[in-house]
N, C-alpha and C. Protein backbone atom coordinates (compact mmCIF):
# COMPACT_ATOMS: atom_id res chain seq x y z
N UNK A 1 0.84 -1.16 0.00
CA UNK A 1 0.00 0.00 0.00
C UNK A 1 0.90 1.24 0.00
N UNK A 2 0.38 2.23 -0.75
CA UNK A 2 1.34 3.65 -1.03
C UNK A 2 0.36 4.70 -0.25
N UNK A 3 1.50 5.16 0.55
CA UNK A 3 0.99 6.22 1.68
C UNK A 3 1.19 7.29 1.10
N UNK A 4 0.07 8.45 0.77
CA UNK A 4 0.04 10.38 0.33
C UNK A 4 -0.22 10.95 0.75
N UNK A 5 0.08 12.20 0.90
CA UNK A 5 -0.15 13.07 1.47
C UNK A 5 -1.23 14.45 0.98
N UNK A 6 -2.65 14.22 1.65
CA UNK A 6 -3.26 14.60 0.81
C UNK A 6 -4.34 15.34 1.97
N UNK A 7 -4.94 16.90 1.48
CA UNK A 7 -5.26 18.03 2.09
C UNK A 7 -6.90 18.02 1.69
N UNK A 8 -7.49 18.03 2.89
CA UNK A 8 -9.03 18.29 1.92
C UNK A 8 -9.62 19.79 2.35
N UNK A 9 -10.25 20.13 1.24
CA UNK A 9 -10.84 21.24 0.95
C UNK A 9 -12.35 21.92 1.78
N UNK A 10 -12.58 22.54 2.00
CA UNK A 10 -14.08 22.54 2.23
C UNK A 10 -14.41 23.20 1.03
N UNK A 11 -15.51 23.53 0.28
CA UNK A 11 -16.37 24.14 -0.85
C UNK A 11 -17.99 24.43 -0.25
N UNK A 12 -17.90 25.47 -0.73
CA UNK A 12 -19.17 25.47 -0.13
C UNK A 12 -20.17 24.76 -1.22
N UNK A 13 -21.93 25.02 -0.67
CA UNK A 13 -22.66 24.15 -2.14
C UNK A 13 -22.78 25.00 -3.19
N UNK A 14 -23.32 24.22 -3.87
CA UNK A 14 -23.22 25.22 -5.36
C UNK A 14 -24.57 26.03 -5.38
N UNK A 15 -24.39 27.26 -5.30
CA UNK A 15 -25.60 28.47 -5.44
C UNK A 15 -25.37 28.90 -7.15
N UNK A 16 -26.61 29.30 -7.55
CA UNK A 16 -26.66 29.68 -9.47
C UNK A 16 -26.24 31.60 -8.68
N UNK A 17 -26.74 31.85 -7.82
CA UNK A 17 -25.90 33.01 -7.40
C UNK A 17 -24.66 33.66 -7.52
N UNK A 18 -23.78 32.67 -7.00
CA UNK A 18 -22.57 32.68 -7.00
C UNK A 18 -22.11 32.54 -9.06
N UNK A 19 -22.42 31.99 -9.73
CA UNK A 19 -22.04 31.84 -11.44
C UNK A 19 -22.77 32.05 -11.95
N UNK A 20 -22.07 33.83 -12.70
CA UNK A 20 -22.68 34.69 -13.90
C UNK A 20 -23.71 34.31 -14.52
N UNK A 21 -22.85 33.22 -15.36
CA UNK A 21 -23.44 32.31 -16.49
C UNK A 21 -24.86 31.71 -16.19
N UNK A 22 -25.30 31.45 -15.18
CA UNK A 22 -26.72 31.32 -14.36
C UNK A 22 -27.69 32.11 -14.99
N UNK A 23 -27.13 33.71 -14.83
CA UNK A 23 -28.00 34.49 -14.83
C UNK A 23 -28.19 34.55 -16.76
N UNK A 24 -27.40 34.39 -17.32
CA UNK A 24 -27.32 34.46 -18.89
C UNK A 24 -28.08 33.38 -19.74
N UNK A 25 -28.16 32.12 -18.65
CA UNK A 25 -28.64 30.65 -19.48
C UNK A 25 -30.12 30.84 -18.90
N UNK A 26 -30.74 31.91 -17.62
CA UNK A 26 -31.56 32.11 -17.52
C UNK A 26 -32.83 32.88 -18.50
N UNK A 27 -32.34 33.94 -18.94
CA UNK A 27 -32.49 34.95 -20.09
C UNK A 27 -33.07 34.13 -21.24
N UNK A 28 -31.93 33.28 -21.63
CA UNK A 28 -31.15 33.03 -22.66
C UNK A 28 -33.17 31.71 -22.99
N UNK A 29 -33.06 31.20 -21.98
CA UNK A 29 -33.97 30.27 -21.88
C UNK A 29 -35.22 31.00 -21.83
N UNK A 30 -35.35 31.32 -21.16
CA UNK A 30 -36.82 32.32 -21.31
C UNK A 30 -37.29 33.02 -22.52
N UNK A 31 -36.57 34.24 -23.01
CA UNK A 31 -36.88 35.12 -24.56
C UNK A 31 -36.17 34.53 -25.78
N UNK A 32 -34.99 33.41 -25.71
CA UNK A 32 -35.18 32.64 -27.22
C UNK A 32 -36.06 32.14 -27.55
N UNK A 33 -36.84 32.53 -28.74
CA UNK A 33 -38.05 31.67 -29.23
C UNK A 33 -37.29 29.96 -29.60
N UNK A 34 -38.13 28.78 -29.23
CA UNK A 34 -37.83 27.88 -29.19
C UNK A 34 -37.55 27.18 -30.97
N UNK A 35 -36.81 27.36 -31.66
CA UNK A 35 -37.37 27.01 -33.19
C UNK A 35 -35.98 26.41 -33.82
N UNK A 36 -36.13 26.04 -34.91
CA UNK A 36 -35.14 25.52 -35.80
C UNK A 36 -34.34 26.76 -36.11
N UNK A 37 -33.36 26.59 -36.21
CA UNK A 37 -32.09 27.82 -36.53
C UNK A 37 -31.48 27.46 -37.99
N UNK A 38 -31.35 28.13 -39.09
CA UNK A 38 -30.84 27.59 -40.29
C UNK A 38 -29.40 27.34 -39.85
N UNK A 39 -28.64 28.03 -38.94
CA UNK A 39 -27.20 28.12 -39.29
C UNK A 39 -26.95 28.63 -37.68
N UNK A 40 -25.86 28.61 -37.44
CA UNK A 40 -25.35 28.47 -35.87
C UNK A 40 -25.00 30.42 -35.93
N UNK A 41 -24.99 31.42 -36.85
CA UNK A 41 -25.40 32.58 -36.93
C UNK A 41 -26.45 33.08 -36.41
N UNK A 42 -27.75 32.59 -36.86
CA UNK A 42 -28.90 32.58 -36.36
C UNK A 42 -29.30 32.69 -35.39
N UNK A 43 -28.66 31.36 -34.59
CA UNK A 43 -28.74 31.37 -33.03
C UNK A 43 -28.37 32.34 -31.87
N UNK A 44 -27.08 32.78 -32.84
CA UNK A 44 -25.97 33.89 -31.84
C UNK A 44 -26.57 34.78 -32.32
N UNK A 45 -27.41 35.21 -32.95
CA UNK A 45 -28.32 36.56 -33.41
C UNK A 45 -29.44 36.70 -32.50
N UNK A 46 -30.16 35.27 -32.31
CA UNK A 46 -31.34 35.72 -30.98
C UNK A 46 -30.84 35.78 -29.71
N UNK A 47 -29.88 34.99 -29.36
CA UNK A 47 -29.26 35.22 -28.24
C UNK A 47 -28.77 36.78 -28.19
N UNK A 48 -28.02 37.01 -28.82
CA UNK A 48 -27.51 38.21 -28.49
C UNK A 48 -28.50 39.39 -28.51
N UNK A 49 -29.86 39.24 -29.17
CA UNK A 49 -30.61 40.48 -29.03
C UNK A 49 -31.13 40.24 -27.43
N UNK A 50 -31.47 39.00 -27.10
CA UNK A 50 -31.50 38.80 -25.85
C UNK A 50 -30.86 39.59 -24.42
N UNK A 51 -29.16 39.11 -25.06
CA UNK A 51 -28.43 39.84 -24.07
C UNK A 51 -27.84 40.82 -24.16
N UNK A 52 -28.66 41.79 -25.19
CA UNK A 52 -28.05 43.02 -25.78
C UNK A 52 -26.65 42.94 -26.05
N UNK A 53 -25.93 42.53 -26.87
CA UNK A 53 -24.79 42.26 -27.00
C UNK A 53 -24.37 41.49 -28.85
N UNK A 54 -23.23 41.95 -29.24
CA UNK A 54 -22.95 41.20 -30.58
C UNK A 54 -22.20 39.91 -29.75
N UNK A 55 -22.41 39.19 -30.04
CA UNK A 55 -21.41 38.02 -29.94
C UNK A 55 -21.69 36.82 -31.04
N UNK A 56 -21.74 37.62 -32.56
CA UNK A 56 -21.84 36.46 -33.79
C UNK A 56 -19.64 36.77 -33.80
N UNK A 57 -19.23 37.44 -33.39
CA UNK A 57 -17.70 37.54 -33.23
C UNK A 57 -17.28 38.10 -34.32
């Protein structure tokens, strides 16, 4: 048997509070209309009117 030396952590639990991205996949889920997208452009076009923001890049 191999003996290590090894430290444990506490973490707290996971709150959607605590990560941004929570609040964006929230949005994001709610005012995208649910539909077929021709092209992965498309998508980053409703999203982004969503999150007021360009991000087709």
């Amino acid at each position: 048997m191999i003996s290590i030396e090894a430290q444990s952590t506490f973490l707290s639990p996971y709150s959607p509070n605590f990560n941004s991205i929570e609040n964006y996949w929230s949005k994001i889920k709610e005012n995208v209309p649910t539909q077929e997208y021709p092209n992965p452009i498309g998508i980053n076009q409703a999203i982004g009117l969503v999150l007021g923001e360009d991000i087709t890049g």
